[in-house]
N, C-alpha and C. Protein backbone atom coordinates (compact mmCIF):
# COMPACT_ATOMS: atom_id res chain seq x y z
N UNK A 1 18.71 14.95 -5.59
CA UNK A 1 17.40 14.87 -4.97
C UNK A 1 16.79 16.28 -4.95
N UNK A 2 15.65 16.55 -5.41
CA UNK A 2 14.85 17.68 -5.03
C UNK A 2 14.15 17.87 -4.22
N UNK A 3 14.24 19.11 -3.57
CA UNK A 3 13.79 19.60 -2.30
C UNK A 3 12.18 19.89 -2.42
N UNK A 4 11.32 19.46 -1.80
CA UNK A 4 9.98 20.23 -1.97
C UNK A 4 10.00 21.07 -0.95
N UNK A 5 9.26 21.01 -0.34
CA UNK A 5 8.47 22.40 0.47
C UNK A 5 7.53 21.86 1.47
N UNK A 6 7.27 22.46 3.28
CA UNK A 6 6.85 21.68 4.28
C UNK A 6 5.27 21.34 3.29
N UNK A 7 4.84 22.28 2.64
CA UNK A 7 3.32 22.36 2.24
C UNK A 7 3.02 21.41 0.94
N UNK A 8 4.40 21.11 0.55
CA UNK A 8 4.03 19.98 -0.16
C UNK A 8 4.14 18.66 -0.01
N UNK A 9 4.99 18.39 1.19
CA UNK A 9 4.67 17.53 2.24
C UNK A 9 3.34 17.12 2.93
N UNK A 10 2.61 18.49 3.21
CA UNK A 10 1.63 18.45 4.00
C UNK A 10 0.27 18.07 3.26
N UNK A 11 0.24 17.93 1.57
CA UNK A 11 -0.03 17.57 0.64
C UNK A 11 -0.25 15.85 0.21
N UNK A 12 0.46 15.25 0.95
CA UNK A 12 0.75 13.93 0.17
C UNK A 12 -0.43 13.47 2.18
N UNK A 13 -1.39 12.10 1.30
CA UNK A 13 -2.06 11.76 2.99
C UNK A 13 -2.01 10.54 3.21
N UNK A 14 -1.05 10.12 4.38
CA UNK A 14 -0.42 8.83 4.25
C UNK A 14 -1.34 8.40 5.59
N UNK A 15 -2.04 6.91 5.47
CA UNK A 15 -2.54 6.77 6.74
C UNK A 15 -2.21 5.03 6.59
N UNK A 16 -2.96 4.56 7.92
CA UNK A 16 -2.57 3.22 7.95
C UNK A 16 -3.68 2.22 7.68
N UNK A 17 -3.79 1.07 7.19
CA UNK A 17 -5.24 0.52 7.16
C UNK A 17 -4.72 -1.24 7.15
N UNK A 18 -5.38 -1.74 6.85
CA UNK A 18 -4.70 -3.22 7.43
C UNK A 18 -5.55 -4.19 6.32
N UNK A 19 -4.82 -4.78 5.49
CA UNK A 19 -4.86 -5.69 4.48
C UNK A 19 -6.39 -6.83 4.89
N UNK A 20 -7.20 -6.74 4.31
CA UNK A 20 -8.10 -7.90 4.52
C UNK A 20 -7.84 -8.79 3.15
N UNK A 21 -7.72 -8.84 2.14
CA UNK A 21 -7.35 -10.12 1.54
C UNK A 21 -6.42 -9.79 0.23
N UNK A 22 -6.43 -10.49 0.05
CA UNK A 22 -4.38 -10.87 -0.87
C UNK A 22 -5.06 -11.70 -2.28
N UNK A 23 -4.67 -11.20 -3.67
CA UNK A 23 -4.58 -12.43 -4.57
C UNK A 23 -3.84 -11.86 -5.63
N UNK A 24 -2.97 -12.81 -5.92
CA UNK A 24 -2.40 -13.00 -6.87
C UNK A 24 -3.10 -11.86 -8.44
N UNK A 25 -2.51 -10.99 -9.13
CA UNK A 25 -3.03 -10.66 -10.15
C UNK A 25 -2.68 -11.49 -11.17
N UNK A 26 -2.96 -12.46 -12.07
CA UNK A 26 -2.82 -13.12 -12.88
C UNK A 26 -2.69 -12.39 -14.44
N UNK A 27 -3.08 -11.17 -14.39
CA UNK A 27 -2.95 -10.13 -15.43
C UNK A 27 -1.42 -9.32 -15.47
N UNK A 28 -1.18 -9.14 -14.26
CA UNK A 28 0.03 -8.62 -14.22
C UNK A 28 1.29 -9.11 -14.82
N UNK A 29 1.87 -8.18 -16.00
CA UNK A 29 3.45 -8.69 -16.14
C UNK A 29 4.14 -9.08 -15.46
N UNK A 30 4.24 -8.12 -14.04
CA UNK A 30 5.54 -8.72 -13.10
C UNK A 30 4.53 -8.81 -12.32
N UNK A 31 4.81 -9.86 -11.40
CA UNK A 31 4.39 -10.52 -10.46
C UNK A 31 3.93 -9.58 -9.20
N UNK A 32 2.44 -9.41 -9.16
CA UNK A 32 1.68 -8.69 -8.25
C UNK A 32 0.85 -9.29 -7.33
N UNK A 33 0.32 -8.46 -6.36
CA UNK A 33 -1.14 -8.80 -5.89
C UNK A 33 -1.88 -7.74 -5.97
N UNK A 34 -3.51 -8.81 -5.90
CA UNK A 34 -4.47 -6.96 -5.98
C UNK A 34 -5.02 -7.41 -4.13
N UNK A 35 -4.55 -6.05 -3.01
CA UNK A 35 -4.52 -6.24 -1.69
C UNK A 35 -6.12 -5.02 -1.89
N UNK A 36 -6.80 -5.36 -0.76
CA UNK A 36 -8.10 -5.04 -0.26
C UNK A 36 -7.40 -4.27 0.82
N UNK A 37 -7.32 -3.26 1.34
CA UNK A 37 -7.39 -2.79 2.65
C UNK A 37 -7.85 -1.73 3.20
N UNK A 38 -8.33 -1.73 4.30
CA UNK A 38 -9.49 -1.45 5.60
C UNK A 38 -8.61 -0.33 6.31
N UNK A 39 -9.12 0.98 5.62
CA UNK A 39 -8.96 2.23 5.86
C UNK A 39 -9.90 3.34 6.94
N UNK A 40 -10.55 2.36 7.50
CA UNK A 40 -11.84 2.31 8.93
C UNK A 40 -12.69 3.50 8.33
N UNK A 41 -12.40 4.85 8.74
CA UNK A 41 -13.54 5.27 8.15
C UNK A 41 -13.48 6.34 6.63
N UNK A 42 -12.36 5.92 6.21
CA UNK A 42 -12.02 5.72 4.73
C UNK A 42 -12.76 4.75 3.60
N UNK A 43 -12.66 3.64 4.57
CA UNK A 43 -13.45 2.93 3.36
C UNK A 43 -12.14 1.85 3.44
N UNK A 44 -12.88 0.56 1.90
CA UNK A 44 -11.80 -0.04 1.83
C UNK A 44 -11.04 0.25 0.41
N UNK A 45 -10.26 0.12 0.17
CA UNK A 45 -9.36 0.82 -0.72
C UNK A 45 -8.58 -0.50 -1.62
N UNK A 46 -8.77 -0.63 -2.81
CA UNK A 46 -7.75 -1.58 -3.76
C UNK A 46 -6.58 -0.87 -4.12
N UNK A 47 -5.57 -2.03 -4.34
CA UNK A 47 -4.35 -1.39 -4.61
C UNK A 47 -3.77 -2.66 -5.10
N UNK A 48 -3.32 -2.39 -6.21
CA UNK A 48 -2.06 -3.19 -6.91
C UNK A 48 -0.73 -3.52 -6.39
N UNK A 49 0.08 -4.11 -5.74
CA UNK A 49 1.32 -4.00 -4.87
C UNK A 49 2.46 -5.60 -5.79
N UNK A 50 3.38 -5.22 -5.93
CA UNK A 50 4.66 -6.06 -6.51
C UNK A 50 5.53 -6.34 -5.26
N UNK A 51 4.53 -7.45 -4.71
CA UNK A 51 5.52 -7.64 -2.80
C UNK A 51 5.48 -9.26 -2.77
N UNK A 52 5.44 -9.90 -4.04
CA UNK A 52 5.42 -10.77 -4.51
C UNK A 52 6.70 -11.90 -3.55
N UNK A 53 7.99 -11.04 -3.93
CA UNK A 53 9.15 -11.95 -3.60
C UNK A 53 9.59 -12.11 -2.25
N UNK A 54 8.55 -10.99 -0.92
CA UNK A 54 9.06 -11.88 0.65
C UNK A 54 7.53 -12.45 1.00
N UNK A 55 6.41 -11.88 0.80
CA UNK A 55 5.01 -12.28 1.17
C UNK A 55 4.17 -13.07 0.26
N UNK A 56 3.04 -14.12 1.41
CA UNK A 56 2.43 -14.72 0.41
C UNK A 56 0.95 -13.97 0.61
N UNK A 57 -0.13 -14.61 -0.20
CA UNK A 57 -1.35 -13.56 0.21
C UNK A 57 -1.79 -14.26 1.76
N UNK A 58 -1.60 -14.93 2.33
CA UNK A 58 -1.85 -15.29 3.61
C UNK A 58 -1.20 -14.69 4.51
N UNK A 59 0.14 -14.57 4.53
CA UNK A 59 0.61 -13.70 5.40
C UNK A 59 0.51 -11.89 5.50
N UNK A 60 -0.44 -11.74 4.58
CA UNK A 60 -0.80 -10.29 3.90
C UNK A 60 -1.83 -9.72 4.97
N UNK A 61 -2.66 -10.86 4.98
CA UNK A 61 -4.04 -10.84 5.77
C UNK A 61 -3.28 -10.37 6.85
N UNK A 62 -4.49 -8.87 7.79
CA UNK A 62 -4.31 -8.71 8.78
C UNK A 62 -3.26 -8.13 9.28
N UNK A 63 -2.17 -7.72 8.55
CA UNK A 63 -1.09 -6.67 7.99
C UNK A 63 -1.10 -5.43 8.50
N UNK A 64 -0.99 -4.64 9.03
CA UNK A 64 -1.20 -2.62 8.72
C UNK A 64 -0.29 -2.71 8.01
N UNK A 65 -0.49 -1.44 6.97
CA UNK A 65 0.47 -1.03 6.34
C UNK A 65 0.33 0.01 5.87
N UNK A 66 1.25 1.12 5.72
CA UNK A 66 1.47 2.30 5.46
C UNK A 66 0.98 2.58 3.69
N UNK A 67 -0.23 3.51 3.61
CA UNK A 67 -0.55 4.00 2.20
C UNK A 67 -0.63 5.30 2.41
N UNK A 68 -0.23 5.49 0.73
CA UNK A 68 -0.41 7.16 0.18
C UNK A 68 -1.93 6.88 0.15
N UNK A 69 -3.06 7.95 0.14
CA UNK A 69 -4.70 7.29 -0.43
C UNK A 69 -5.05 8.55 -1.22
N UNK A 70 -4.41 9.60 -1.27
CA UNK A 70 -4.92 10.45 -2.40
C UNK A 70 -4.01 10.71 -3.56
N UNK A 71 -3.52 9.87 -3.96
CA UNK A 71 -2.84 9.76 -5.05
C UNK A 71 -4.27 9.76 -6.44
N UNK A 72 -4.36 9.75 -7.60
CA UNK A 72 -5.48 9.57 -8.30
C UNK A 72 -5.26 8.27 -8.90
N UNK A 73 -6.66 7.64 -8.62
CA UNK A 73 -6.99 6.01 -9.75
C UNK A 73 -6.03 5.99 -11.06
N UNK A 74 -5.28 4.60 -10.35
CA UNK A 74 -4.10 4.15 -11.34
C UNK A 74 -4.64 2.85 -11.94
N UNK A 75 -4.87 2.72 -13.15
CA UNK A 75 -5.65 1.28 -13.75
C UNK A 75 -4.10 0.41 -14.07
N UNK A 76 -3.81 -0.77 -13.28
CA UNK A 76 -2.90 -1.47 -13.82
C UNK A 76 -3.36 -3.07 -13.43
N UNK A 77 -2.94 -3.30 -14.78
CA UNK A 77 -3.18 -4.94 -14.87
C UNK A 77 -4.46 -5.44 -14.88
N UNK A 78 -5.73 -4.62 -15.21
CA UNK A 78 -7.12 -4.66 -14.81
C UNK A 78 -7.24 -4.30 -13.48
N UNK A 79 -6.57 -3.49 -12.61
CA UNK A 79 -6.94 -3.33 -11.59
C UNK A 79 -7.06 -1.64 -11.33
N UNK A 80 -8.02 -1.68 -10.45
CA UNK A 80 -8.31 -0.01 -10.05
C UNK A 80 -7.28 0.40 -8.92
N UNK A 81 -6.27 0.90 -8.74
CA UNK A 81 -5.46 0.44 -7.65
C UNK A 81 -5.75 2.20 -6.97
N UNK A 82 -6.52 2.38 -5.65
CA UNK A 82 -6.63 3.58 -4.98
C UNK A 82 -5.86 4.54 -3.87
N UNK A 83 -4.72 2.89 -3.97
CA UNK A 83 -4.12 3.78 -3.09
C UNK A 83 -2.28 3.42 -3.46
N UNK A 84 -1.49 3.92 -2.59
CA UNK A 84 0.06 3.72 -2.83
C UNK A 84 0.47 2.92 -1.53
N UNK A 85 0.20 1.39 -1.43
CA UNK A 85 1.02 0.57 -0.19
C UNK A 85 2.29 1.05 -0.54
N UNK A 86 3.24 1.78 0.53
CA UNK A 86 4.79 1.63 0.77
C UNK A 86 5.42 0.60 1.15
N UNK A 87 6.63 0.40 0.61
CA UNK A 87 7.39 0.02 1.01
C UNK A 87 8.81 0.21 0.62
N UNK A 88 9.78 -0.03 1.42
CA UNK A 88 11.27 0.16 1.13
C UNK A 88 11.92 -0.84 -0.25
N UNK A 89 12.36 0.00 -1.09
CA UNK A 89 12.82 -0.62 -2.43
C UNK A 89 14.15 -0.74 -2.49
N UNK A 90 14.47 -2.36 -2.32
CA UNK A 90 15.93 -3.04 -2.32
C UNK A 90 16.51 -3.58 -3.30
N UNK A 91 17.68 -2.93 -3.98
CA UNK A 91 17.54 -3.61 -5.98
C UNK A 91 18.02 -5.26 -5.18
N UNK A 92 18.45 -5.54 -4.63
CA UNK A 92 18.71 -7.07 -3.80
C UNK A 92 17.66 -8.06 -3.58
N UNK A 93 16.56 -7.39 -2.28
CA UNK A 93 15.80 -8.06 -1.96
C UNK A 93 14.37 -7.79 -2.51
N UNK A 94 14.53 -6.50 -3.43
CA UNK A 94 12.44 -6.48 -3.70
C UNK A 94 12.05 -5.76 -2.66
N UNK A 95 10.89 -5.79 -2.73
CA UNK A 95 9.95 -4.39 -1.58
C UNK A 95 9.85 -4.92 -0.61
N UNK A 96 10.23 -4.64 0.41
CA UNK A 96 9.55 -4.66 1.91
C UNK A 96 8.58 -3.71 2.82
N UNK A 97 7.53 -3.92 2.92
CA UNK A 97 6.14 -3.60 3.17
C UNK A 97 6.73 -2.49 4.64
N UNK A 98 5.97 -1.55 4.91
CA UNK A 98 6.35 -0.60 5.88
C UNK A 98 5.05 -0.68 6.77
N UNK A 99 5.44 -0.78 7.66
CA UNK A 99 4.21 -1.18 8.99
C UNK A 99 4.90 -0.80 10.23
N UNK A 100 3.69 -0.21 10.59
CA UNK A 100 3.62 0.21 12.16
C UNK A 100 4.44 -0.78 12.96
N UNK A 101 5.08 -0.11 13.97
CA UNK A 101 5.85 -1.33 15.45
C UNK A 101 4.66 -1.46 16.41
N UNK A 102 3.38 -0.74 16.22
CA UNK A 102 2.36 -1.22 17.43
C UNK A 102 1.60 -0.80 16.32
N UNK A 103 0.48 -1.47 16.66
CA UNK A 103 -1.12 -1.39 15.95
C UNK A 103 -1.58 -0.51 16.19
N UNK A 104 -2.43 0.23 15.68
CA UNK A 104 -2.87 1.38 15.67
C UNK A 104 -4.30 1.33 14.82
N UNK A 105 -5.44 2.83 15.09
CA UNK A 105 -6.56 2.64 14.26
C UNK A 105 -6.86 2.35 12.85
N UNK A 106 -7.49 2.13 12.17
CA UNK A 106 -7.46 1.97 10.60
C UNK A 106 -7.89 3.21 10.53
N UNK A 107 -7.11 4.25 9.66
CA UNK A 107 -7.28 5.36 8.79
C UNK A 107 -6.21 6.66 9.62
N UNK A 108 -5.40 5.67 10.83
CA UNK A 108 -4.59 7.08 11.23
C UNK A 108 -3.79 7.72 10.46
N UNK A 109 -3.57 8.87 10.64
CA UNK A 109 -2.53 10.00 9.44
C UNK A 109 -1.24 9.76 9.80
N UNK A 110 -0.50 9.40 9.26
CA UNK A 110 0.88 9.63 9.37
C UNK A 110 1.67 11.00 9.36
N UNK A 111 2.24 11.39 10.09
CA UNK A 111 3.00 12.70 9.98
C UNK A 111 4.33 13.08 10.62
């Protein structure tokens, strides 16, 4: 593992914003969605996410969930994807989505 540096930490801007709608990418090789989410005074932000195998797009809705948002425009599958939804990567179970234990504003910083 390589070590960065506190300032390149302080570099990466992870905030929280909360999924308003879910669909299926039908373009995608492996099984995606393109998620909408509500970054308050960010804006709303598209993102491409492979969270396919525990969530459906209904249970997506209304979500927080933890994004990178200055990463730069990644075009996949026809999609503009703006930001990086996290989640924990299980070679077992597939991604599991990383979200707040209490709700919180849309666009808080993580740190």
């Amino acid at each position: 593992m390589t070590t960065i540096s506190w300032e390149d930490f302080e570099k990466v801007d992870m905030r929280i914003g909360t999924i308003i709608s879910a669909a299926r990418n039908e373009k995608a090789a492996k099984p995606s969605y393109i998620l909408e989410v509500d970054f308050g005074p960010l804006g709303i932000k598209t993102s491409s996410a492979q969270i396919t195998q525990h969530y459906t797009p209904e249970q997506l809705i209304g979500m927080q969930v933890m994004a990178v948002v200055n990463f730069p425009v990644k075009h996949i599958a026809g999609v503009k994807s703006e930001v990086l939804v996290m989640g924990a990567i299980s070679v077992s179970d597939g991604v599991v989505l990383m979200t707040p234990t209490q709700p919180v504003e849309n666009g808080a910083r993580l740190g």
